[in-house]
C-alpha atoms as a PDB file:
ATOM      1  CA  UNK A   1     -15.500  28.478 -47.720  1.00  0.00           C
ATOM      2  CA  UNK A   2     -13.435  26.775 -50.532  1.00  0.00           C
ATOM      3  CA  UNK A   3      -9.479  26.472 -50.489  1.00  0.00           C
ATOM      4  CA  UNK A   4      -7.642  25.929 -53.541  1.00  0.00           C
ATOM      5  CA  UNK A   5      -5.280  23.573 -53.124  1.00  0.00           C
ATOM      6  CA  UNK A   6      -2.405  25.956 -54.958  1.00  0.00           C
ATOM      7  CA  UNK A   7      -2.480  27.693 -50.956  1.00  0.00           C
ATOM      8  CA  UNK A   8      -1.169  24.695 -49.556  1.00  0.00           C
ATOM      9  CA  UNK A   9       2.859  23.977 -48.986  1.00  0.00           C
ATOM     10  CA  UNK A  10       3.677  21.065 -51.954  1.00  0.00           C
ATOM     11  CA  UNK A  11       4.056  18.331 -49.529  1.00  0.00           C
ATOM     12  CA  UNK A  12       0.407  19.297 -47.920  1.00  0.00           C
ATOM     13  CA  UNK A  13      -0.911  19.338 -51.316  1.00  0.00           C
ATOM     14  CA  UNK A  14       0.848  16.228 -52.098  1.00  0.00           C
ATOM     15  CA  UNK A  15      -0.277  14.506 -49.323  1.00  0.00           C
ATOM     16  CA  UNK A  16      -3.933  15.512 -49.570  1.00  0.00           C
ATOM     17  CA  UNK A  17      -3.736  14.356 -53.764  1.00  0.00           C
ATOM     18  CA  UNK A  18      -2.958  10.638 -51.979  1.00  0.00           C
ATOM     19  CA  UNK A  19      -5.526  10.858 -49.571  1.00  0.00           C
ATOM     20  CA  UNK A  20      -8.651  11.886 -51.729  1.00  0.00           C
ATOM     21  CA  UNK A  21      -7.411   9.582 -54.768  1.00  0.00           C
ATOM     22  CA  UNK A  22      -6.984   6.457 -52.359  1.00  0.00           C
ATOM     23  CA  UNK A  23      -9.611   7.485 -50.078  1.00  0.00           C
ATOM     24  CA  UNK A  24      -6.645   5.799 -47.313  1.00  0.00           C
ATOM     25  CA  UNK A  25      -3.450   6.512 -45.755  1.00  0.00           C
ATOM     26  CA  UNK A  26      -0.853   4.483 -48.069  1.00  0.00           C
ATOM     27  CA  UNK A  27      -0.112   1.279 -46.146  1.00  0.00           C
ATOM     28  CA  UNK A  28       3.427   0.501 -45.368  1.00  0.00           C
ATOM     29  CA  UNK A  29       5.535  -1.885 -47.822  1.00  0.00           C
ATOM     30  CA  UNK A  30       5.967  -5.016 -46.504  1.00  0.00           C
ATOM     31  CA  UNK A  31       9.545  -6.240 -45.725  1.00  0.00           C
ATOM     32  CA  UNK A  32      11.358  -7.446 -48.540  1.00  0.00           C
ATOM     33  CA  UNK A  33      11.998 -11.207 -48.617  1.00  0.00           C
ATOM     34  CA  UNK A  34      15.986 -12.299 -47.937  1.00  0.00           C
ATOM     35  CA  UNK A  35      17.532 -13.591 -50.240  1.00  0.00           C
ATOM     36  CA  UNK A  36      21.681 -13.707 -48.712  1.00  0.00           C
ATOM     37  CA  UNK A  37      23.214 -16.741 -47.929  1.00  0.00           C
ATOM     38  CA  UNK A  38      21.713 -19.516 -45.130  1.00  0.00           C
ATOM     39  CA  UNK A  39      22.924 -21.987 -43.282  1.00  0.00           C
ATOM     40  CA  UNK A  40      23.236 -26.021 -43.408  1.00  0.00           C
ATOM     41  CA  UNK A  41      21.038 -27.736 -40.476  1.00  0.00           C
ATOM     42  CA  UNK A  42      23.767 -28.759 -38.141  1.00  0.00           C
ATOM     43  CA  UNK A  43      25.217 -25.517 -38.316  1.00  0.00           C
ATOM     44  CA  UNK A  44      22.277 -24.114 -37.310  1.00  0.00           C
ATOM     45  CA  UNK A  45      21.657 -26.608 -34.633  1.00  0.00           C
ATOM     46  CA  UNK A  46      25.045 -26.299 -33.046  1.00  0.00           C
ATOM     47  CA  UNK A  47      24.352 -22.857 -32.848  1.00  0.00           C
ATOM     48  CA  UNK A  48      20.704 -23.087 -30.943  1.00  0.00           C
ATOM     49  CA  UNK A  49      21.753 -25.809 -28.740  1.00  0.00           C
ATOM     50  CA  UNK A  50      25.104 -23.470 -27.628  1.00  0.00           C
ATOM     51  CA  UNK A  51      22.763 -21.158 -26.362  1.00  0.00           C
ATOM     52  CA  UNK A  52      20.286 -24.032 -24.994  1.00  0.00           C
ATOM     53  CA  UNK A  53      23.413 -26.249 -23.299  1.00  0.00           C
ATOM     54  CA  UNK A  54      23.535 -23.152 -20.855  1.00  0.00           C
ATOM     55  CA  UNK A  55      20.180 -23.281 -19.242  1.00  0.00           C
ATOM     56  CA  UNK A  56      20.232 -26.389 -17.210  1.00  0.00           C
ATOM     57  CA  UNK A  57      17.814 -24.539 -14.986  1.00  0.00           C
ATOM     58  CA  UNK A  58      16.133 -21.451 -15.144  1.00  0.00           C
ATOM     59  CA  UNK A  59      13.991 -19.065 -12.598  1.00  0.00           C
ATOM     60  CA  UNK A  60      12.104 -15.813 -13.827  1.00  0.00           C
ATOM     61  CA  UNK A  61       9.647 -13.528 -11.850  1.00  0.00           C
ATOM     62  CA  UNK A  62       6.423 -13.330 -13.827  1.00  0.00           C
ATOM     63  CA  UNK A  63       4.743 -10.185 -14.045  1.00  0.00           C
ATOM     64  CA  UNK A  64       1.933 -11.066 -15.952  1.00  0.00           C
ATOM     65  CA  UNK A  65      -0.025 -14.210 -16.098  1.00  0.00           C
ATOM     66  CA  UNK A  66      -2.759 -14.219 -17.858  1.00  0.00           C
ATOM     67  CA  UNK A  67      -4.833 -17.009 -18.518  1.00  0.00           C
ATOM     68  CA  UNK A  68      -8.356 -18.253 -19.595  1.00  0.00           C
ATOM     69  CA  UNK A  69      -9.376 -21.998 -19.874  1.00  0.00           C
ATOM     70  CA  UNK A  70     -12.847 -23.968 -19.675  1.00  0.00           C
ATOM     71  CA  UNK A  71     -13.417 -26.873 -17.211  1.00  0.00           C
ATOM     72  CA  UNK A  72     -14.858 -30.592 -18.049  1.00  0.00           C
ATOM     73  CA  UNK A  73     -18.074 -28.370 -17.256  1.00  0.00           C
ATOM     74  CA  UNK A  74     -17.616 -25.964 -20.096  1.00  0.00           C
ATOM     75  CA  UNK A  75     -17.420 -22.973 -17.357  1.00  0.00           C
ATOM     76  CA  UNK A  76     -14.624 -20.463 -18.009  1.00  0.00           C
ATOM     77  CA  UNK A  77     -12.218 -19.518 -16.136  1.00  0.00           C
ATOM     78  CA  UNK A  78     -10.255 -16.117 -16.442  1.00  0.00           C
ATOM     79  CA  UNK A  79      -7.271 -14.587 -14.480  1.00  0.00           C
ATOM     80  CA  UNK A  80      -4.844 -12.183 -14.492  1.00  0.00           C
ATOM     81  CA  UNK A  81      -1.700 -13.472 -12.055  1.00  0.00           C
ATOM     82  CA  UNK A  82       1.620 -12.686 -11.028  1.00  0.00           C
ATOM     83  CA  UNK A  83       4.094 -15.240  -9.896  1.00  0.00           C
ATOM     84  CA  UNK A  84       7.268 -17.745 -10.714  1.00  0.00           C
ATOM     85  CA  UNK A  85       8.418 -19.637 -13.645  1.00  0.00           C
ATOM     86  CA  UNK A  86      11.115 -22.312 -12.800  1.00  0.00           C
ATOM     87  CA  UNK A  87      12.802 -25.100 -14.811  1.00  0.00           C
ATOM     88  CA  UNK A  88      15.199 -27.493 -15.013  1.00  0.00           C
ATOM     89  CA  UNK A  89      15.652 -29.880 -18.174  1.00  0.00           C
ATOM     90  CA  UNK A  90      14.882 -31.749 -19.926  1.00  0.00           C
ATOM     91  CA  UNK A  91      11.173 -31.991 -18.121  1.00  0.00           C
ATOM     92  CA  UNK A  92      10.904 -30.405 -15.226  1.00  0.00           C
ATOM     93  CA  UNK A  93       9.086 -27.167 -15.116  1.00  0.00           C
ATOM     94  CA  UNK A  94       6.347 -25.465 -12.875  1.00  0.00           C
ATOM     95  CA  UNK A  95       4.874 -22.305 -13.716  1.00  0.00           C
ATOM     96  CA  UNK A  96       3.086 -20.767 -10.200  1.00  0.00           C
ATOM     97  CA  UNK A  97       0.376 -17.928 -10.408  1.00  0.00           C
ATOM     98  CA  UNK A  98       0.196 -15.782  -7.167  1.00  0.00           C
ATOM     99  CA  UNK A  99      -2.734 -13.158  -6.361  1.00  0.00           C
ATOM    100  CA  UNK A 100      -2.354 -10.773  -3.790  1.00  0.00           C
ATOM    101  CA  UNK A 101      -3.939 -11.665  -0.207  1.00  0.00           C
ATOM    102  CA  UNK A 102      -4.762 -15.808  -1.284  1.00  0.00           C
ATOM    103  CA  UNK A 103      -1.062 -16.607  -2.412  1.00  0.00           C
ATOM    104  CA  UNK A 104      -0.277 -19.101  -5.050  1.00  0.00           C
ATOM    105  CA  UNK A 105      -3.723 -19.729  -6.606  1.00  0.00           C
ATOM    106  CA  UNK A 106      -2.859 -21.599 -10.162  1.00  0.00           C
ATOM    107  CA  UNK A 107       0.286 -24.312 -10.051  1.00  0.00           C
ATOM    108  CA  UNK A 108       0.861 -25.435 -13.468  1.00  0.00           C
ATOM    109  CA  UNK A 109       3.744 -28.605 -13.297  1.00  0.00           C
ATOM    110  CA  UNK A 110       5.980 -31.200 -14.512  1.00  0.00           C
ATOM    111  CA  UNK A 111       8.400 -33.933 -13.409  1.00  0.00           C
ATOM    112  CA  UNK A 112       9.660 -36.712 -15.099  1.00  0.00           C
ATOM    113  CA  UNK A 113       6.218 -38.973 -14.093  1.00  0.00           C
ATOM    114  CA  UNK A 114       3.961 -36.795 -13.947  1.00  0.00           C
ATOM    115  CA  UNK A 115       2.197 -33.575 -14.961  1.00  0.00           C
ATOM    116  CA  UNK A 116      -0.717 -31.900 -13.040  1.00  0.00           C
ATOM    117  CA  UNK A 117      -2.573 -28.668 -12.933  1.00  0.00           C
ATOM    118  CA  UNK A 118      -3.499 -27.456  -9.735  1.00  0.00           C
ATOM    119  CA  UNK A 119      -6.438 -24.096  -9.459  1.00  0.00           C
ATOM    120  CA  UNK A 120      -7.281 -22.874  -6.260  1.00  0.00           C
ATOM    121  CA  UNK A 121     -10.279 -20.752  -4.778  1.00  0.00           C
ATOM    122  CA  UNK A 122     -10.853 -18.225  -5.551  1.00  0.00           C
ATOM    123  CA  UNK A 123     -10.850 -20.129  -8.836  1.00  0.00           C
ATOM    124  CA  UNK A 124     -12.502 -23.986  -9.747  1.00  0.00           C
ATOM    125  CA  UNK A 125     -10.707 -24.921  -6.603  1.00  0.00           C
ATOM    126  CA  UNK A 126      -9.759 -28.326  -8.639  1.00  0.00           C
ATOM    127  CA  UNK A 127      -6.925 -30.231  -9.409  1.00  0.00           C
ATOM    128  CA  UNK A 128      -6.017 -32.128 -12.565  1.00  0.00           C
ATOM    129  CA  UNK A 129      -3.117 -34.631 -13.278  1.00  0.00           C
ATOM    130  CA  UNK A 130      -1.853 -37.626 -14.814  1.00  0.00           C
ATOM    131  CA  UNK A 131       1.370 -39.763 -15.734  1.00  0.00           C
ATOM    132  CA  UNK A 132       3.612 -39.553 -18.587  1.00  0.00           C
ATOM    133  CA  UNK A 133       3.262 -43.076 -19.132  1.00  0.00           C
ATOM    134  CA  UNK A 134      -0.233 -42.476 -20.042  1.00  0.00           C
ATOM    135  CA  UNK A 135      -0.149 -39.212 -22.347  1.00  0.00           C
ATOM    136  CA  UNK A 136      -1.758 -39.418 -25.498  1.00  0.00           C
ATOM    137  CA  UNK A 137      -3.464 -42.936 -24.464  1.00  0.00           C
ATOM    138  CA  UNK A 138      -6.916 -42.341 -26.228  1.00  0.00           C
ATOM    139  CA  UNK A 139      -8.149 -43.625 -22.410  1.00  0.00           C
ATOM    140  CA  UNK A 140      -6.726 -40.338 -20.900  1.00  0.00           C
ATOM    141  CA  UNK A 141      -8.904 -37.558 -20.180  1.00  0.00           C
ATOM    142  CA  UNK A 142      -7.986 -33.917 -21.597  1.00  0.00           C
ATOM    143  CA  UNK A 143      -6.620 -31.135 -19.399  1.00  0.00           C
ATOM    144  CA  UNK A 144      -7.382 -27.903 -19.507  1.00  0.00           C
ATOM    145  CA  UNK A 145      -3.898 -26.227 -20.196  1.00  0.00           C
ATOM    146  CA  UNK A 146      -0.818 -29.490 -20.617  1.00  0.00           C
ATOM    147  CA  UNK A 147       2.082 -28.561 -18.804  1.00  0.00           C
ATOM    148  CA  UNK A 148       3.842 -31.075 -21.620  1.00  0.00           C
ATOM    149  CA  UNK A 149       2.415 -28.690 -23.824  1.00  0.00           C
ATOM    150  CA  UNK A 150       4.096 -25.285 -22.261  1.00  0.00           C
ATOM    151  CA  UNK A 151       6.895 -27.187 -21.898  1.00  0.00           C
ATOM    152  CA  UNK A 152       7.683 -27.594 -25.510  1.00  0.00           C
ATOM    153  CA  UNK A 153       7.161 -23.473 -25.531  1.00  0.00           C
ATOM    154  CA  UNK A 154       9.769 -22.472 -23.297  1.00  0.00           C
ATOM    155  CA  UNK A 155      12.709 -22.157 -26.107  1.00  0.00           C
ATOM    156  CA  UNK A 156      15.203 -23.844 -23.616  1.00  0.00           C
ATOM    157  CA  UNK A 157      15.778 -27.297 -24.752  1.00  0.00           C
ATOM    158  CA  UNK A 158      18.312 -28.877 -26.796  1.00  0.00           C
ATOM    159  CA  UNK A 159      17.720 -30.169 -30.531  1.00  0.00           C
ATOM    160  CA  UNK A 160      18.834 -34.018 -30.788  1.00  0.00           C
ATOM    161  CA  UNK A 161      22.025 -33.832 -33.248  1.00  0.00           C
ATOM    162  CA  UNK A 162      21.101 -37.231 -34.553  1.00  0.00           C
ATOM    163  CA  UNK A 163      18.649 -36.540 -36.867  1.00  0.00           C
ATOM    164  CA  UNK A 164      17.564 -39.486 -38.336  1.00  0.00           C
ATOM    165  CA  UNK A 165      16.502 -40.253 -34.708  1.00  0.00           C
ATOM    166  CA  UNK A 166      12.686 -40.358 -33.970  1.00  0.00           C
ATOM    167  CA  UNK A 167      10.696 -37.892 -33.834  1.00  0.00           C
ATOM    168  CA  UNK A 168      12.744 -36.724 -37.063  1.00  0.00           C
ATOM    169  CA  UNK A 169      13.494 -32.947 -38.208  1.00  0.00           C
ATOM    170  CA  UNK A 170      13.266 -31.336 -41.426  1.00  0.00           C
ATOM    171  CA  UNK A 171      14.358 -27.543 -41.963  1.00  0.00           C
ATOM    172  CA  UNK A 172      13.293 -25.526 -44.771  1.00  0.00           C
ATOM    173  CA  UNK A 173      14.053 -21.753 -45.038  1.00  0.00           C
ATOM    174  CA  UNK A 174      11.196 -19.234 -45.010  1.00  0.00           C
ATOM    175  CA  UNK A 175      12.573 -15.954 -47.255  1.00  0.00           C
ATOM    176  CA  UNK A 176       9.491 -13.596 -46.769  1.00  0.00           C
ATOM    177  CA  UNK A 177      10.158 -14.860 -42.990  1.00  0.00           C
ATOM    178  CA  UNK A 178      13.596 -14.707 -42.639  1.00  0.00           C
ATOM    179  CA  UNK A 179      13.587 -17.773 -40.477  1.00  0.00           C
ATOM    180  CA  UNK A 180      14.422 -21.631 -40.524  1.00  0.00           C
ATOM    181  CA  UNK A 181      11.490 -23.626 -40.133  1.00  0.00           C
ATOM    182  CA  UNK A 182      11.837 -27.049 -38.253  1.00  0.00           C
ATOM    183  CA  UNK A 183       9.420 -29.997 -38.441  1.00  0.00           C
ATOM    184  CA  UNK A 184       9.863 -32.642 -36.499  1.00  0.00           C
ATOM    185  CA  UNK A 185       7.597 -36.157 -37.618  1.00  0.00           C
ATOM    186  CA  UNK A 186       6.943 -39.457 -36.248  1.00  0.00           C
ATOM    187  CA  UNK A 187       6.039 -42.571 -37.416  1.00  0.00           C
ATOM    188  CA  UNK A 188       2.889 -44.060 -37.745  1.00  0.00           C
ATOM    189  CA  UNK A 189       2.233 -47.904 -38.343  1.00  0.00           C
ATOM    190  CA  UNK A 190       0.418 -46.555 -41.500  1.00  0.00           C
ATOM    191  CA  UNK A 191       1.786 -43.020 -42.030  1.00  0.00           C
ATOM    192  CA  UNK A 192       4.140 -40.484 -41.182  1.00  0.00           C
ATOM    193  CA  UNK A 193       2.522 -37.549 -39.148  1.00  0.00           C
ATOM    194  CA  UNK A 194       4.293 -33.824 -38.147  1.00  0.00           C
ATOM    195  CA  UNK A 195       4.128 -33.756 -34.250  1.00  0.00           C
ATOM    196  CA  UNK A 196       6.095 -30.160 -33.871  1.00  0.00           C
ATOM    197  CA  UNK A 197       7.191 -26.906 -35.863  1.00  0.00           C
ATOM    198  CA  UNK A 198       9.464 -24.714 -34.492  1.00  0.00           C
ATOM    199  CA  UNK A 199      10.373 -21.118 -36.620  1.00  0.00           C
ATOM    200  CA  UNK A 200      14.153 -19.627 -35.376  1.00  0.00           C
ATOM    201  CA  UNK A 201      15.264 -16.376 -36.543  1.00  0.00           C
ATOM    202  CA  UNK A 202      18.158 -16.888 -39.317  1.00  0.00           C
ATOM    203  CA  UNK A 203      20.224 -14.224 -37.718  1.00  0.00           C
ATOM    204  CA  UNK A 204      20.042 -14.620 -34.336  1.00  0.00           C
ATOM    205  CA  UNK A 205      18.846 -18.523 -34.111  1.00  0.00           C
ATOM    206  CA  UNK A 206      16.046 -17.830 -31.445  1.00  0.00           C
ATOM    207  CA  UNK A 207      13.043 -19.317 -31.555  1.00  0.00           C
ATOM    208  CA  UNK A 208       9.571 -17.566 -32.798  1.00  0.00           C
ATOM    209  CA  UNK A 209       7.021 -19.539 -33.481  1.00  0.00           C
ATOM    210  CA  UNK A 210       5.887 -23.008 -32.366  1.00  0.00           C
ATOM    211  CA  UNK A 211       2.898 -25.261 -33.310  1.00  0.00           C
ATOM    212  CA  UNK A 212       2.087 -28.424 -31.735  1.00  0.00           C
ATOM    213  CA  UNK A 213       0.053 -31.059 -33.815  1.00  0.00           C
ATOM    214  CA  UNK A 214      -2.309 -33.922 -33.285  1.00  0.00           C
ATOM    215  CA  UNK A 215      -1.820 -37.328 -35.608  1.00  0.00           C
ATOM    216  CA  UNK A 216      -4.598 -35.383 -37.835  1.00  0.00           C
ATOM    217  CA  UNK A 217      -2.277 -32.418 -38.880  1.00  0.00           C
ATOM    218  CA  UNK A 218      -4.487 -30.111 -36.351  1.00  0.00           C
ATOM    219  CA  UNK A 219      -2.918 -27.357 -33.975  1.00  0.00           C
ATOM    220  CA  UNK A 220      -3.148 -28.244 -30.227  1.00  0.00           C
ATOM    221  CA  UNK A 221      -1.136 -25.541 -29.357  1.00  0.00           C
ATOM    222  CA  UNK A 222       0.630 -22.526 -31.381  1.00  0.00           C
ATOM    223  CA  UNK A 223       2.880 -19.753 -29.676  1.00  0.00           C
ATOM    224  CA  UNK A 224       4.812 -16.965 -30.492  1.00  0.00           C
ATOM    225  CA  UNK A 225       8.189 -15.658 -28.618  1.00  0.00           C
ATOM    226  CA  UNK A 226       9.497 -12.568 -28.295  1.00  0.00           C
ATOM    227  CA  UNK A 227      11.480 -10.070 -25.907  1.00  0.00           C
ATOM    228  CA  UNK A 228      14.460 -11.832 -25.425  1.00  0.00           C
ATOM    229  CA  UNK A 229      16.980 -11.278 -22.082  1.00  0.00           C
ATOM    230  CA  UNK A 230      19.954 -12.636 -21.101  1.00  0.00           C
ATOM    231  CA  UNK A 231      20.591 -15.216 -18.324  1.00  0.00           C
ATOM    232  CA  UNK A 232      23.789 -14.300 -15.976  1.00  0.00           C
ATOM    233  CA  UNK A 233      26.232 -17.315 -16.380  1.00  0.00           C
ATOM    234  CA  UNK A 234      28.947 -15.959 -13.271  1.00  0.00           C
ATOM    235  CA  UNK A 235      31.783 -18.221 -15.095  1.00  0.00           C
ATOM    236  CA  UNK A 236      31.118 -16.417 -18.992  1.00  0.00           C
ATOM    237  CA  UNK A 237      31.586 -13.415 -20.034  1.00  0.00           C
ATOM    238  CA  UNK A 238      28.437 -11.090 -20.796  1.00  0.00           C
ATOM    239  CA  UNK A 239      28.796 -11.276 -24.223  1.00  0.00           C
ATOM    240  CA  UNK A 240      28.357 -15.084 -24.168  1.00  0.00           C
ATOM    241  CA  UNK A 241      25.884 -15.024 -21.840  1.00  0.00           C
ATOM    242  CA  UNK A 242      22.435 -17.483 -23.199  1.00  0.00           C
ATOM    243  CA  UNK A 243      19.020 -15.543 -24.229  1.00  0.00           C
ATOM    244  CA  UNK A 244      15.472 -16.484 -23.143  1.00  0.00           C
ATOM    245  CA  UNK A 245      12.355 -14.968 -24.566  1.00  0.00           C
ATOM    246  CA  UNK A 246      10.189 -12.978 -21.880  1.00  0.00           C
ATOM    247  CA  UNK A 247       6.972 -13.115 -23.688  1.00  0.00           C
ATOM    248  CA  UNK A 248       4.993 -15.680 -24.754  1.00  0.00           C
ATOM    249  CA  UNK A 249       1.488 -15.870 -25.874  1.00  0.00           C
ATOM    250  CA  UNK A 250       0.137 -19.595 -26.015  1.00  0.00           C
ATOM    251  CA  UNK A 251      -2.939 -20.588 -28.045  1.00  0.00           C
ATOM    252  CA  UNK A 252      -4.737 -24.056 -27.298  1.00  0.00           C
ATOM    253  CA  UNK A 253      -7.497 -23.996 -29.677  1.00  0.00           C
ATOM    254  CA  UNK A 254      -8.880 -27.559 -29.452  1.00  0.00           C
ATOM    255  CA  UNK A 255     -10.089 -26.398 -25.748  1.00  0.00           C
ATOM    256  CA  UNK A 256     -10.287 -22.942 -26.582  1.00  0.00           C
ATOM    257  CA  UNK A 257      -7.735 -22.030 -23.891  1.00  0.00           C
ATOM    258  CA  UNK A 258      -5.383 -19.136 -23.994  1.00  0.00           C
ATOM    259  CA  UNK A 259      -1.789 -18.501 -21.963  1.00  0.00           C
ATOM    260  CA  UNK A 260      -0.078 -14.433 -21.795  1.00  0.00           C
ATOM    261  CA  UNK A 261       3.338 -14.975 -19.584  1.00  0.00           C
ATOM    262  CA  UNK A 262       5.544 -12.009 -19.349  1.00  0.00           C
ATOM    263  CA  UNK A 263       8.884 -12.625 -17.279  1.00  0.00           C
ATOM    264  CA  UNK A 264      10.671  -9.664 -15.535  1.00  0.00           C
ATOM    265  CA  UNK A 265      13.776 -11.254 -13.819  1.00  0.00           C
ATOM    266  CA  UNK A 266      15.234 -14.195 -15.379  1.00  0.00           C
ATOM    267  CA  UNK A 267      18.141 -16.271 -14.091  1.00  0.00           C
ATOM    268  CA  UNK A 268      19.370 -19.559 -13.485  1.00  0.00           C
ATOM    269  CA  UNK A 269      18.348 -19.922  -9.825  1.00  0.00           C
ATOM    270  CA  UNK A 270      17.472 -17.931  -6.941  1.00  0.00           C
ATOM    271  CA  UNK A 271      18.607 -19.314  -3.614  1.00  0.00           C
ATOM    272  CA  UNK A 272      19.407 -22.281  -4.870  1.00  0.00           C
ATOM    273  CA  UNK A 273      15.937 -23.280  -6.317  1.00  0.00           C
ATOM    274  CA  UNK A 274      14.756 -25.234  -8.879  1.00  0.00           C
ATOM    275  CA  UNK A 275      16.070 -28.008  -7.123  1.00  0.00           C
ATOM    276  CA  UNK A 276      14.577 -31.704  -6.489  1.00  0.00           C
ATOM    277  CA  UNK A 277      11.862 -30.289  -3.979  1.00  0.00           C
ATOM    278  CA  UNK A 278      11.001 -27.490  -6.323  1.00  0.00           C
ATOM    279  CA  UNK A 279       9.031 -30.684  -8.789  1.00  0.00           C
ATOM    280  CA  UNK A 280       7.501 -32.946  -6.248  1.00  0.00           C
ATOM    281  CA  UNK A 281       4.516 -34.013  -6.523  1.00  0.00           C
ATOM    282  CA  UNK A 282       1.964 -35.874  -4.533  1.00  0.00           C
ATOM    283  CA  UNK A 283      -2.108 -36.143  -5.441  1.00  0.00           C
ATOM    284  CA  UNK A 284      -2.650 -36.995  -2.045  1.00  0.00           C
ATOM    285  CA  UNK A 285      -1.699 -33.298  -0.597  1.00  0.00           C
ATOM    286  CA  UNK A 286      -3.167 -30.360  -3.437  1.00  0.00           C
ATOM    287  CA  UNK A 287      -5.465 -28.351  -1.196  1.00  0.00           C
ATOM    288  CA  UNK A 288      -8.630 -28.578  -3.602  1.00  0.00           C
ATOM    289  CA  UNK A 289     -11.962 -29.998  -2.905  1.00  0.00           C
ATOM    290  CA  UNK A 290     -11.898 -31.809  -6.137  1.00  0.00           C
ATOM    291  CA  UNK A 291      -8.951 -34.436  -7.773  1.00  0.00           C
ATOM    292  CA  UNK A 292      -8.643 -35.403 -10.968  1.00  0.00           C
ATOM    293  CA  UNK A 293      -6.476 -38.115 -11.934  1.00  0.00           C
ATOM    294  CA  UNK A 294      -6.525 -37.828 -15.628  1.00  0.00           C
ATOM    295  CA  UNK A 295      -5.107 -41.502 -16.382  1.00  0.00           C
ATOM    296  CA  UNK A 296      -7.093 -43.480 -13.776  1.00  0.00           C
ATOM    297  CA  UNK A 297      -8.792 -45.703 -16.703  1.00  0.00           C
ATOM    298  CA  UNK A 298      -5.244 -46.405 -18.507  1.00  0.00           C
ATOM    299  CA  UNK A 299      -3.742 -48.930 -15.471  1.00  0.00           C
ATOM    300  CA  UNK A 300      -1.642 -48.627 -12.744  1.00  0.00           C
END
């Protein structure tokens, strides 16, 4: 049976007219560009280190870590954690991932020597680590998912005001983004190279976006923030209290590994921890069948 379309209500008939001349629901405009007033780059860097200056440390109650990285043996390795995500700058971080029965399985840390990576049964039951001395020496070997790397993610460090100091920024202004765009480069004996981009929302200064690049231009690492909380500071007042994102999704194509945190609680310590304990490390005491000391071929 035929209906004419002149038994339809007008906005029926209307919206039927769309549908069989498009053959598609009519997609949604995209966001106009901005075009208002921005910012000079100190302003905007007072403004994202006033928030940054108030995280000295940090604790948050993960309650979602998801994660999926190969081995030196090209096996894959997936898991979906729980667990704790502590931090105290400028390099100390550890990110634990806890499964229910085993305990902490996956340690992912940083102190101002070293970084490691630490996966225990029921995973490779392996540990990988090296010194900071040593990163980027072409000698080094690779590791699966760089703590240096995650720590560059976190949102929570301060931007050197002295910026003709090396590595040295740049901002430009993204209008269909509405963000400023930071790159910071280093010097080459034959070139200058970008090493970092950072994208922070005009209006509220928080970070979005961060890429992490090799001395050929290529992404080691690109992220996206989002979900920001505030961070009790007892001695402010709410209103002036700092913001932390809550999820971030981490991308390490060179190795094809992949990193889904999602923090519930987030404060500046619980029980007094971080604290100097919290970031020890020793090689000599990871539980694992299997060591890897990334630098070994570099020196002593």
């Amino acid at each position: 049976m035929r209906y004419p379309l002149s038994g339809f209500p007008s906005a029926l008939r209307m919206t039927l007219c769309v549908l069989l001349v498009s053959g598609c629901v009519p997609k949604k405009p995209p966001p106009e560009p901005y075009r208002g007033p921005t910012e000079a780059m100190y302003d905007v860097v007072k403004e994202i280190n006033r928030n940054n200056n108030k995280l000295p440390t940090l604790w948050a109650s993960i309650s979602k870590m998801q994660i999926s990285f190969l081995d030196e043996k090209e096996k894959r390795h997936d898991e979906t954690l729980d667990g704790t995500l502590l931090y105290r700058s400028p390099r100390d971080v550890k990110v634990l991932g806890h499964a229910d029965v085993v305990g902490n399985v996956l340690e992912i840390g940083s102190n101002r020597d070293n970084y490691w990576l630490i996966a225990k049964k029921p995973g490779p039951d392996q540990a990988w680590w090296g010194r900071y001395k040593y990163l980027g020496d072409p000698r080094a070997k690779p590791i699966p998912v760089s703590p240096a790397l995650v720590l560059e993610v976190l949102g929570v460090s301060t931007i050197n005001e002295d910026f003709n100091a090396i590595p040295v920024p740049v901002m430009r202004f993204n209008n269909d983004s509405d963000a400023y765009m930071f790159i910071w480069n280093a010097k080459l004996p034959d070139r200058w190279v970008a090493v970092k981009e950072v994208w922070y929302d005009r209006a509220t200064k928080r970070p979005m976006k961060v890429f992490l690049f090799d001395t050929s231009g290529r992404i080691i690492l690109s992220a996206r923030l989002d979900k920001f909380k505030p961070v009790e500071v007892p001695e402010l007042s709410k209103d002036q209290w700092p913001m932390v994102a809550t999820d971030y999704r981490l991308n390490f194509p060179e190795n094809e590994s992949s990193m889904h945190l999602v923090l519930d609680e987030v404060r500046l310590n619980r029980k007094n921890v971080p604290n100097d304990v919290t970031f020890r490390f020793s090689p000599d005491k990871l539980d694992v069948s299997t060591v890897i000391q990334l630098d070994e071929d570099c020196g002593p």
